[in-house]
N, C-alpha and C. Protein backbone atom coordinates (compact mmCIF):
# COMPACT_ATOMS: atom_id res chain seq x y z
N UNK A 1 9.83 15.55 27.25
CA UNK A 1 9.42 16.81 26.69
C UNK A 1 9.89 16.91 25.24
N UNK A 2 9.37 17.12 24.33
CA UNK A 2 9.70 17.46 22.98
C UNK A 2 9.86 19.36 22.55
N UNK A 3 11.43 18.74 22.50
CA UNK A 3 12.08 20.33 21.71
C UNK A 3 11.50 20.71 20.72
N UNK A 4 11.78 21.79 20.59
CA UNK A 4 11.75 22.93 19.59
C UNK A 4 12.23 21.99 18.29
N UNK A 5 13.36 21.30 18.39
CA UNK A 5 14.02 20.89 17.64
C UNK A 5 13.42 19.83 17.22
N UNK A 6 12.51 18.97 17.51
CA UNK A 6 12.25 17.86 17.12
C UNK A 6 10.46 18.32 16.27
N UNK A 7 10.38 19.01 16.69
CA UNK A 7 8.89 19.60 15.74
C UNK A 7 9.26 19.98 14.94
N UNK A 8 10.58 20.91 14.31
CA UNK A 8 11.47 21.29 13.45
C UNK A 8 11.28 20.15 12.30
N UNK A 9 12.12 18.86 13.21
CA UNK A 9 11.94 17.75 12.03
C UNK A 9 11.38 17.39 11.12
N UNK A 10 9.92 16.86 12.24
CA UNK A 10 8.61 16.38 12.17
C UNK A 10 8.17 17.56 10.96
N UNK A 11 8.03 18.73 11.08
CA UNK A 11 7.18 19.93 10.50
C UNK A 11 8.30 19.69 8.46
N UNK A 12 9.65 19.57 8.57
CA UNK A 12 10.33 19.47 7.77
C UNK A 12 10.12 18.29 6.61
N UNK A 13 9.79 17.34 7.88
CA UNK A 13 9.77 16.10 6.79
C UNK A 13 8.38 16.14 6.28
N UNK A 14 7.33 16.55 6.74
CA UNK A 14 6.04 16.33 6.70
C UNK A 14 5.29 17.84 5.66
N UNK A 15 6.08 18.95 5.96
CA UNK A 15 5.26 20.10 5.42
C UNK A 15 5.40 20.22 3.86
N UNK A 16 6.16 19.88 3.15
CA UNK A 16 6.51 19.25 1.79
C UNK A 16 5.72 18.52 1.00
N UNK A 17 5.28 17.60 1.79
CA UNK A 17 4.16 16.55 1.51
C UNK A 17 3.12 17.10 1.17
N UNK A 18 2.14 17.53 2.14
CA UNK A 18 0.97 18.87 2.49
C UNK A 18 0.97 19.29 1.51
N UNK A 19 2.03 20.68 1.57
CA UNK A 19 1.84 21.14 0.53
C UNK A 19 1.41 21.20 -0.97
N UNK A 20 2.27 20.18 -1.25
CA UNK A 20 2.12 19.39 -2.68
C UNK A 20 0.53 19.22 -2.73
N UNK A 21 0.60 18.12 -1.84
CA UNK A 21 -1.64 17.71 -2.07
C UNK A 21 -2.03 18.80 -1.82
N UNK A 22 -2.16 20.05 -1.48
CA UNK A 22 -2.79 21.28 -1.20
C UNK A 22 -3.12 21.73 -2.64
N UNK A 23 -1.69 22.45 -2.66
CA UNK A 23 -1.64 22.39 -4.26
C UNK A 23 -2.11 21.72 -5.47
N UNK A 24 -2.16 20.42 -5.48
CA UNK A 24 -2.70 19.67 -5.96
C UNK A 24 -4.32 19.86 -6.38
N UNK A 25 -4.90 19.71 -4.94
CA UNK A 25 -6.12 20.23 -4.63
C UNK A 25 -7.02 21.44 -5.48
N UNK A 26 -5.66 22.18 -5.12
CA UNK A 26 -6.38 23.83 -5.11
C UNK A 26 -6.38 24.13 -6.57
N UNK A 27 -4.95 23.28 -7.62
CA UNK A 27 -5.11 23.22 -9.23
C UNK A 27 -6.21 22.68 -9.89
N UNK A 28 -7.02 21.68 -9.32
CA UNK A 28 -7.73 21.30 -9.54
C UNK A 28 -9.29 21.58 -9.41
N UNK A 29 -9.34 21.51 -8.29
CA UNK A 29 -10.92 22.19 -8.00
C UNK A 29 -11.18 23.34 -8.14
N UNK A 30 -9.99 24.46 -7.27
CA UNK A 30 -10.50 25.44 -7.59
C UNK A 30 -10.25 26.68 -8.60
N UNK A 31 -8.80 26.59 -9.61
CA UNK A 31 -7.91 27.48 -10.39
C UNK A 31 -8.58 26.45 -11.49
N UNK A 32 -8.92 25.16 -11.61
CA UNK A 32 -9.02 24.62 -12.63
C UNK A 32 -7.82 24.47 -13.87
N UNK A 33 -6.91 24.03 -13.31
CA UNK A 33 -5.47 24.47 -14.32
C UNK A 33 -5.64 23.01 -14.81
N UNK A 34 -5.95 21.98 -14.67
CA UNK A 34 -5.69 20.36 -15.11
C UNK A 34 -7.19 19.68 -15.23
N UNK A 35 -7.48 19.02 -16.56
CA UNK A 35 -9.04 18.74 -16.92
C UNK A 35 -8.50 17.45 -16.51
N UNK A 36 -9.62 16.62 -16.51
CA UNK A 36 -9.42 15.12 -15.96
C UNK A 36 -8.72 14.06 -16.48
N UNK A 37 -8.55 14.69 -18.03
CA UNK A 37 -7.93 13.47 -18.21
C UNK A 37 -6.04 13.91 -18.29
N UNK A 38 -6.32 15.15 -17.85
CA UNK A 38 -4.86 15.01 -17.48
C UNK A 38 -4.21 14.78 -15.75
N UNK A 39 -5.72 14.87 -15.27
CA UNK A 39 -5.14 14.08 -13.76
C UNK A 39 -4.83 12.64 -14.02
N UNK A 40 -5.95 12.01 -14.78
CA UNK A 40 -5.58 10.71 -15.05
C UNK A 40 -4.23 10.63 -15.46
N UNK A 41 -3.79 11.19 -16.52
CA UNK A 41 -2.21 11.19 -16.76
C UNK A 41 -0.97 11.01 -16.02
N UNK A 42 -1.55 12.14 -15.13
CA UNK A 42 -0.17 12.13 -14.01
C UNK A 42 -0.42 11.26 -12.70
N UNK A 43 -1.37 10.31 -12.71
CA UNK A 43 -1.56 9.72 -11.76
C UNK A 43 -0.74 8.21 -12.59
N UNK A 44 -1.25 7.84 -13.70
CA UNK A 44 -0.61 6.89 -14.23
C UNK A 44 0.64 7.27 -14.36
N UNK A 45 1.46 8.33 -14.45
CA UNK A 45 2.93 8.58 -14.24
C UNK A 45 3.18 8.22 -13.28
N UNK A 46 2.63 8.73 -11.70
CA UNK A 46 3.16 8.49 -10.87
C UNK A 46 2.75 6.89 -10.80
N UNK A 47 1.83 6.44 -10.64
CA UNK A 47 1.85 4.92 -10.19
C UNK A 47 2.51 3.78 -11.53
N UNK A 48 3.08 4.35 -12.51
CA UNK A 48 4.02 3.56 -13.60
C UNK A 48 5.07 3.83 -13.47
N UNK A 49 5.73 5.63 -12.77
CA UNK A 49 7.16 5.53 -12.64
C UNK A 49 7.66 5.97 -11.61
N UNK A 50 7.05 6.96 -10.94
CA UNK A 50 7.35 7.66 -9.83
C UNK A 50 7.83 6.54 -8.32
N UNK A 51 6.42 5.89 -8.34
CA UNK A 51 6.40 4.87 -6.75
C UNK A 51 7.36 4.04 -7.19
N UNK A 52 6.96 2.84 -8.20
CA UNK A 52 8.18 1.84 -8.92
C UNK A 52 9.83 2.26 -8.16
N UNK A 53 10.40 3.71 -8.72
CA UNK A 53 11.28 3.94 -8.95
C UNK A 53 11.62 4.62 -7.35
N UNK A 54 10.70 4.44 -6.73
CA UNK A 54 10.94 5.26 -5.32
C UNK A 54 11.39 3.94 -4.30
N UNK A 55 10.43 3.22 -4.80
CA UNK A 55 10.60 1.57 -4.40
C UNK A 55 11.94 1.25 -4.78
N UNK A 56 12.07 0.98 -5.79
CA UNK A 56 13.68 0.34 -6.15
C UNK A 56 14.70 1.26 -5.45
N UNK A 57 14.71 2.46 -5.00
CA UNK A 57 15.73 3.29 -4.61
C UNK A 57 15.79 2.79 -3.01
N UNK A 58 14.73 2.75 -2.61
CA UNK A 58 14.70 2.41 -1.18
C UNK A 58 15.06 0.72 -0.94
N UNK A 59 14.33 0.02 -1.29
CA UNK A 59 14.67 -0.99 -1.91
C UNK A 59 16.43 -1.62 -2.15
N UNK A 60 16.86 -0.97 -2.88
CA UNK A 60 18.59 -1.34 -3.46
C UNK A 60 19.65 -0.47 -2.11
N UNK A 61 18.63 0.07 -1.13
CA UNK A 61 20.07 0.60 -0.22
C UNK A 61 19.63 -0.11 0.63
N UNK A 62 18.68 -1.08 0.88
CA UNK A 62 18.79 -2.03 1.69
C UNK A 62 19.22 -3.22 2.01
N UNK A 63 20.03 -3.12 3.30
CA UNK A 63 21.02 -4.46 3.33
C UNK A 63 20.35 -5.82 3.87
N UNK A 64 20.00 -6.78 2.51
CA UNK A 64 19.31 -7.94 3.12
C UNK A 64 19.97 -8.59 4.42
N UNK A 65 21.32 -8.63 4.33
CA UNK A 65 21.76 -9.19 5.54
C UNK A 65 21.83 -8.66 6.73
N UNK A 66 21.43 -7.63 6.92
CA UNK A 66 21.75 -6.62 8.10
C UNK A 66 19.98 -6.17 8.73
N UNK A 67 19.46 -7.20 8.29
CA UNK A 67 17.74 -6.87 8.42
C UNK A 67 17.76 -7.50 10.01
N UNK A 68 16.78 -6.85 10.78
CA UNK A 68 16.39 -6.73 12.44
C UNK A 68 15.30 -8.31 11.87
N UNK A 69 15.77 -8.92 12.76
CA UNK A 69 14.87 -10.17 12.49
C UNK A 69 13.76 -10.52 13.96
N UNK A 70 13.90 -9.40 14.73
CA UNK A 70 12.76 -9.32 15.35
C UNK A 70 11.62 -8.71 14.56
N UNK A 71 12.23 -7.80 13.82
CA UNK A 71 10.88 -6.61 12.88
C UNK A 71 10.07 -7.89 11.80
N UNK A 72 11.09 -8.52 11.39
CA UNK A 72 10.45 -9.93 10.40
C UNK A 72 9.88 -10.37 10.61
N UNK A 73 9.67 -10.85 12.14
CA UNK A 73 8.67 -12.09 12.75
C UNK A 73 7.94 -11.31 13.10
N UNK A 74 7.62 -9.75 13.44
CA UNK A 74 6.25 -9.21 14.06
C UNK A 74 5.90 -8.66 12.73
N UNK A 75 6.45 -8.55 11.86
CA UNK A 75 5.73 -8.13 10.88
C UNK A 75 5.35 -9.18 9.70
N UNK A 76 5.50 -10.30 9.96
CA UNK A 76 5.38 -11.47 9.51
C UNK A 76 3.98 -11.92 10.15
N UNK A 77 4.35 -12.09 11.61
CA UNK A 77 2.92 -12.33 12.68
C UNK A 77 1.98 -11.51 12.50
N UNK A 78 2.22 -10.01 12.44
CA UNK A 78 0.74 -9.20 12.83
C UNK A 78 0.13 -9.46 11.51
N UNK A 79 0.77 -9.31 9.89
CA UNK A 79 0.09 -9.64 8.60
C UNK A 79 -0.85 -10.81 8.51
N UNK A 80 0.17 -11.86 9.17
CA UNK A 80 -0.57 -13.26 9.00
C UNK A 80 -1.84 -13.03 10.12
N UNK A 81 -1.35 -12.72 10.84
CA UNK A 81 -3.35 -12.82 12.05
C UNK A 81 -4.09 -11.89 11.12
N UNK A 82 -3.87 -10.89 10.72
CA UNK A 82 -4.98 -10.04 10.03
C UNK A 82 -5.19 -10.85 8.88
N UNK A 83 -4.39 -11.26 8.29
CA UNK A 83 -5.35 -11.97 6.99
C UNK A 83 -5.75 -13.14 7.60
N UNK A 84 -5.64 -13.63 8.39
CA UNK A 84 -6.32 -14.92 9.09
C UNK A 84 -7.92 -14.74 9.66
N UNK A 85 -7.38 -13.40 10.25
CA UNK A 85 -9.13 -12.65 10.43
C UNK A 85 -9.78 -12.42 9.51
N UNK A 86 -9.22 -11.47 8.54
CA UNK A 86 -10.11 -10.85 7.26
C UNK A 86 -10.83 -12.35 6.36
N UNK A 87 -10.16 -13.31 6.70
CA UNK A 87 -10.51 -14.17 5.85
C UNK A 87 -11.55 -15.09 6.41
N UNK A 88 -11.36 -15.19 8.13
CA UNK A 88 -12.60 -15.71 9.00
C UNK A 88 -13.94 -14.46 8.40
N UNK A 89 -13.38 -13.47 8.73
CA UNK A 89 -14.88 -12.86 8.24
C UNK A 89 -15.12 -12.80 7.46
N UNK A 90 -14.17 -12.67 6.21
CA UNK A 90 -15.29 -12.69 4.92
C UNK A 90 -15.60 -13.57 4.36
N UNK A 91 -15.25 -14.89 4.90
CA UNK A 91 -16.00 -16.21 4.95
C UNK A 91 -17.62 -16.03 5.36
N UNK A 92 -17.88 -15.77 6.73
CA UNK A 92 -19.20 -15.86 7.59
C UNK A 92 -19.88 -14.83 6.98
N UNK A 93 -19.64 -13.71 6.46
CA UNK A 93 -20.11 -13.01 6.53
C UNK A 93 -20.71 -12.48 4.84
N UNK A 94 -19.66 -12.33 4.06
CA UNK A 94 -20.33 -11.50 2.94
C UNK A 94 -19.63 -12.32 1.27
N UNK A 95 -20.69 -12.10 0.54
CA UNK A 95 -20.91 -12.48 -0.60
C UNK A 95 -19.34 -12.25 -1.27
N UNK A 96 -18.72 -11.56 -1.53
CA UNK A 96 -17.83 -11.32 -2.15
C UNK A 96 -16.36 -11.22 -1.40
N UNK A 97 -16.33 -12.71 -1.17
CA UNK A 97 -15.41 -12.79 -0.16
C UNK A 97 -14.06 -12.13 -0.41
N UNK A 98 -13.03 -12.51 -1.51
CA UNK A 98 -12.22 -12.27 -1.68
C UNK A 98 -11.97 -10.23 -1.68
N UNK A 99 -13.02 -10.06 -2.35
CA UNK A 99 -12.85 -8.68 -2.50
C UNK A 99 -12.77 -8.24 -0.75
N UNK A 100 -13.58 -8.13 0.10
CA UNK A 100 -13.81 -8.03 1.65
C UNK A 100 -12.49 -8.70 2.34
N UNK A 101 -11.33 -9.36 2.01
CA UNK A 101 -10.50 -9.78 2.39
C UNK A 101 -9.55 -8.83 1.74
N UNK A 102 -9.17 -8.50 0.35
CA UNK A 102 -8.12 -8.00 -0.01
C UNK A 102 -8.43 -6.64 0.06
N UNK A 103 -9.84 -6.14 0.76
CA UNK A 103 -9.57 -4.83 0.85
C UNK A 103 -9.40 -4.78 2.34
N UNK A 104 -9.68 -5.20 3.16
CA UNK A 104 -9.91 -5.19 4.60
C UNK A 104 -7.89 -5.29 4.96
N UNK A 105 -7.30 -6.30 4.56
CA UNK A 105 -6.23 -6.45 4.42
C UNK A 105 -5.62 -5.80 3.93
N UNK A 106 -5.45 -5.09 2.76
CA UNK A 106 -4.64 -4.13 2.71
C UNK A 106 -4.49 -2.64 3.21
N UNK A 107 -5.77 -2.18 3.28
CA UNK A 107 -6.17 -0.68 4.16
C UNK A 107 -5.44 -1.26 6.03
N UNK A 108 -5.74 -2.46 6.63
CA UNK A 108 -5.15 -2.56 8.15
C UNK A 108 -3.67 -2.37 7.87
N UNK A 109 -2.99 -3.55 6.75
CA UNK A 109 -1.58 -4.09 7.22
C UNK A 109 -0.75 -2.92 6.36
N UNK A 110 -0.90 -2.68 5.39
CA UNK A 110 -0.51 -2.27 4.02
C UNK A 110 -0.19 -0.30 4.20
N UNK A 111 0.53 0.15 5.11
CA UNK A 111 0.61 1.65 5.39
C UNK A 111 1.50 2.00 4.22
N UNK A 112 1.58 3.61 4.11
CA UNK A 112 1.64 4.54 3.23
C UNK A 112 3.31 4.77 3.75
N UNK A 113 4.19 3.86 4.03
CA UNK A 113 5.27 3.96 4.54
C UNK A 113 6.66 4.29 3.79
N UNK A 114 6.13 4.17 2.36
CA UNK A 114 6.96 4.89 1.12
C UNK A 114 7.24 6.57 0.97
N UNK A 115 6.01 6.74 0.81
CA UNK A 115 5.68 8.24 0.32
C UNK A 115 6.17 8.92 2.07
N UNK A 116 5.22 8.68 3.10
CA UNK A 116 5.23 9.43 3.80
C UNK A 116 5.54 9.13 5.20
N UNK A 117 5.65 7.57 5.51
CA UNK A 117 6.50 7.10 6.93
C UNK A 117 7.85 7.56 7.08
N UNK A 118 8.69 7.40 6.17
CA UNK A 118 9.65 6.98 6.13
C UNK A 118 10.30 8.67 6.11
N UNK A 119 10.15 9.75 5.35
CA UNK A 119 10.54 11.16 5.93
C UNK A 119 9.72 11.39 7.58
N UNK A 120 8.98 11.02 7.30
CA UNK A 120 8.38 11.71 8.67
C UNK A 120 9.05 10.81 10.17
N UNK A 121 9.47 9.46 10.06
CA UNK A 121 10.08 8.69 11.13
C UNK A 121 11.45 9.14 11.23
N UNK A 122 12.29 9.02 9.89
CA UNK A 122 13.63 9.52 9.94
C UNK A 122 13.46 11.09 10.37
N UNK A 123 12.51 11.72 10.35
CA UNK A 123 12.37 13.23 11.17
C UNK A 123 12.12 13.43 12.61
N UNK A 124 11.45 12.27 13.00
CA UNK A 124 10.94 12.32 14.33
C UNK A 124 11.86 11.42 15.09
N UNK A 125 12.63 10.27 14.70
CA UNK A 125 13.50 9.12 15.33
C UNK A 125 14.86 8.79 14.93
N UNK A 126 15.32 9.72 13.76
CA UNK A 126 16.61 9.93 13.26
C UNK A 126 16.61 8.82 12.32
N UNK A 127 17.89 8.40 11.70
CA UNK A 127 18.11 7.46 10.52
C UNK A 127 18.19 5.88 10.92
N UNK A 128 17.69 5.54 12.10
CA UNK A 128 17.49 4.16 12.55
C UNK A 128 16.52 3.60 11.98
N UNK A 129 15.10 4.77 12.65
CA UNK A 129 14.04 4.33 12.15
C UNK A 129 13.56 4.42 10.61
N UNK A 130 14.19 5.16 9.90
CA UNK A 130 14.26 5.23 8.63
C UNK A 130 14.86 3.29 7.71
N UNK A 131 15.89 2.98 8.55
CA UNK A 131 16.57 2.36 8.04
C UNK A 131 15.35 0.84 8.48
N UNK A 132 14.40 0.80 9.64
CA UNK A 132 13.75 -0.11 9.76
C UNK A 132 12.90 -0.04 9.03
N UNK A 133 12.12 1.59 8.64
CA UNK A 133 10.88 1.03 7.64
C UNK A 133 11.54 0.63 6.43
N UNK A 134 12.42 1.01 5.94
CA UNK A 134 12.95 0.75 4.78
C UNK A 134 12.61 -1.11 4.70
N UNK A 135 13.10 -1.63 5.67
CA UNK A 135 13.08 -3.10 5.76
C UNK A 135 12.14 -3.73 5.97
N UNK A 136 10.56 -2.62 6.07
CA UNK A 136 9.09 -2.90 6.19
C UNK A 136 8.69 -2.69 4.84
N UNK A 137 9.56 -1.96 4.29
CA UNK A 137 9.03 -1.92 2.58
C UNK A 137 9.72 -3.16 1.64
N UNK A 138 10.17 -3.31 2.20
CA UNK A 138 11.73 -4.90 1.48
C UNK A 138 10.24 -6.03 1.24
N UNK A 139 9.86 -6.02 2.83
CA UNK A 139 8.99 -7.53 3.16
C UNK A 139 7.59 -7.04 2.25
N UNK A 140 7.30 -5.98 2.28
CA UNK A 140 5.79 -5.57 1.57
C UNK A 140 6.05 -6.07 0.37
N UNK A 141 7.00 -5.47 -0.27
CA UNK A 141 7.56 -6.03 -1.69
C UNK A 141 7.54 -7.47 -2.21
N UNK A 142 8.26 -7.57 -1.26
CA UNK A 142 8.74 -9.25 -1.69
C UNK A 142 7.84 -10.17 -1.38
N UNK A 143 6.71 -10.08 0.07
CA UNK A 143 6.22 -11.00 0.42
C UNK A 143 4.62 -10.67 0.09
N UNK A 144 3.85 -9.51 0.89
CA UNK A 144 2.28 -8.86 0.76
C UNK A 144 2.07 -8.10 -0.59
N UNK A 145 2.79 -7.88 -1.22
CA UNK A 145 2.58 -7.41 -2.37
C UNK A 145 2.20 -8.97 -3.26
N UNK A 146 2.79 -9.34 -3.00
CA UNK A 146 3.35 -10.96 -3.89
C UNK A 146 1.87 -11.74 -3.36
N UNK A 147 1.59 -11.50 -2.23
CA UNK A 147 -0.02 -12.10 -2.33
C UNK A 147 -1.33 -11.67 -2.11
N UNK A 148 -1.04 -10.65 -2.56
CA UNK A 148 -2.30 -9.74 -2.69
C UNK A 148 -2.66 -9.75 -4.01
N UNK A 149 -1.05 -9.64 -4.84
CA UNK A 149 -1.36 -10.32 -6.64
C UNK A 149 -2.04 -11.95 -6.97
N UNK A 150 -1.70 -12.49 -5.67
CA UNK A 150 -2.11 -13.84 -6.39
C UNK A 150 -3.43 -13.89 -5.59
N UNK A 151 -3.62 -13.22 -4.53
CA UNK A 151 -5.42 -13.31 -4.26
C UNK A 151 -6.35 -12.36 -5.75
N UNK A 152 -5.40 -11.50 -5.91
CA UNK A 152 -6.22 -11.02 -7.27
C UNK A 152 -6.98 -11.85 -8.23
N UNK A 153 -5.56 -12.45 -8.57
CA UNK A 153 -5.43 -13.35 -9.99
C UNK A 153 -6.62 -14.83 -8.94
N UNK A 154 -6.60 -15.25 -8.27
CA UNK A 154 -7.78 -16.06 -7.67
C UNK A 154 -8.66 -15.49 -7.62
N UNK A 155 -9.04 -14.41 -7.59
CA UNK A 155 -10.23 -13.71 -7.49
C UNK A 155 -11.37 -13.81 -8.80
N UNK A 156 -9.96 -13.17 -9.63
CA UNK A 156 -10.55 -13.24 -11.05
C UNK A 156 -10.73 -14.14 -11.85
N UNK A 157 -9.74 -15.43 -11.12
CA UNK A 157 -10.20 -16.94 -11.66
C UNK A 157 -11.47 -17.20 -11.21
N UNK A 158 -11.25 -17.26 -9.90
CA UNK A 158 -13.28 -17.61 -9.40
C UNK A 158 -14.26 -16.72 -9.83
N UNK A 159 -14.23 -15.62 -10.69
CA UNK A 159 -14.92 -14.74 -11.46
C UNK A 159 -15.13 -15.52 -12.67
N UNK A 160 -14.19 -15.65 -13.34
CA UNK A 160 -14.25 -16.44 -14.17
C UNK A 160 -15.00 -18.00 -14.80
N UNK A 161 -14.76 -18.46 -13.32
CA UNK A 161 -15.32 -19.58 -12.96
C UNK A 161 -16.69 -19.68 -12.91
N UNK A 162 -17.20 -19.12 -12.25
CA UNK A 162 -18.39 -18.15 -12.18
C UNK A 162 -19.08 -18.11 -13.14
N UNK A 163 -18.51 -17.48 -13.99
CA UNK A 163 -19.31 -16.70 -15.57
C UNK A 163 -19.87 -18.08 -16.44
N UNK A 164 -18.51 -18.23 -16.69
CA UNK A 164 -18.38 -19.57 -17.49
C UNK A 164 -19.29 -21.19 -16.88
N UNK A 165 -19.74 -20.90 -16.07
CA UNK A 165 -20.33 -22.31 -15.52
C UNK A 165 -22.19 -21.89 -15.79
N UNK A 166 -22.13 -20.35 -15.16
CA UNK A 166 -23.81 -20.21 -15.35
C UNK A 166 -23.86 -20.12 -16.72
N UNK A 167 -22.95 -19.64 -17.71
CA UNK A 167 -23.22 -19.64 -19.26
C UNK A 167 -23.65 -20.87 -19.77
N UNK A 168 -22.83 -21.52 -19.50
CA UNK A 168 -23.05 -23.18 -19.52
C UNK A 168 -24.29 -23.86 -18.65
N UNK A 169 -24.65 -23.20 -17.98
CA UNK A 169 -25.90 -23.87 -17.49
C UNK A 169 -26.88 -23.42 -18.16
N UNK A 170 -26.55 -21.95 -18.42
CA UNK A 170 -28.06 -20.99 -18.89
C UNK A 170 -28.19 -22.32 -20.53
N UNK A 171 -27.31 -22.25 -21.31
CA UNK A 171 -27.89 -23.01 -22.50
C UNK A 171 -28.28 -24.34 -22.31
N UNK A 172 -28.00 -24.81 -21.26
CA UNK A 172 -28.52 -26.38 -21.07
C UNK A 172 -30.13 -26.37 -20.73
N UNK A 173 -30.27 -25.53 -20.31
CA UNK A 173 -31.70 -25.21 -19.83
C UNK A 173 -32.83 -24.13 -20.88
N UNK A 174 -32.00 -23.97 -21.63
CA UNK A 174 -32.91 -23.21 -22.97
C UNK A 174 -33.04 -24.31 -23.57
């Protein structure tokens, strides 16, 4: 049965959040207080200093040596089968493979466990589970972040590749 007390949490860690995007929302569309290019602004704040710096905080109180090394290998395993899938299908299936892989892959594996797991678990499961996602954001960092940049940077090489070869064909054939 779930107390009084534990919706308390849940409602604590979570109604903060809400709010904010409500607000957000409601400055925008409907009070009109912020023109677009000052959403653009504060969105590049937040994704140049805000997350960065939310990351490193969470990040630096985590004890590499004290990491659950069961959470490593399933979160090691479930990443690797999904990109093992995303990459069977967007092989068979569609033109723009890489893109259909690094988006398919990051929307499954890739959760919002910064901003909003991590109050809302330490609300609902106390400071254990806090202290495990923390160590789900360590591996995102260090490991799925780290190759999602280099499927980029391949991406945009075989873009590249691409360009530069039909350019080179188009004048051989004029």
């Amino acid at each position: 049965m779930v107390s009084w007390k534990d919706i308390y949490l849940v409602l604590e860690a979570t109604v903060p959040l809400y709010v904010a995007m409500i607000l957000a929302y409601l400055s925008i569309k409907w009070w009109k207080l912020f023109t677009p290019e000052q959403c653009s602004g504060i969105n590049k704040f937040v994704a140049k200093f805000s997350i960065p710096l939310l990351s490193f905080q969470v990040i630096s109180t985590t004890d590499p040596y004290d990491m659950n090394i069961k959470l490593i290998y399933s979160d090691i395993l479930q990443k690797s089968l999904a990109l093992l899938g995303f990459a069977a299908i967007s092989k068979a299936c569609c033109a723009e493979k890489f893109d259909w892989l690094i988006t398919g892959f990051s929307l499954s594996t890739l959760p919002n466990t910064l901003i909003v797991g991590i109050p809302l678990l330490k609300g609902m499961y106390g400071e254990q589970a806090g202290k495990l996602l923390s160590q789900i954001v360590v591996l995102q960092s260090l490991i799925w972040y780290t190759l999602l940049l280099f499927l980029f940077e391949l991406r945009a090489a075989n873009g590249m590749a691409t360009t530069t070869s039909s350019e080179t064909t188009g004048t051989y054939l004029n």
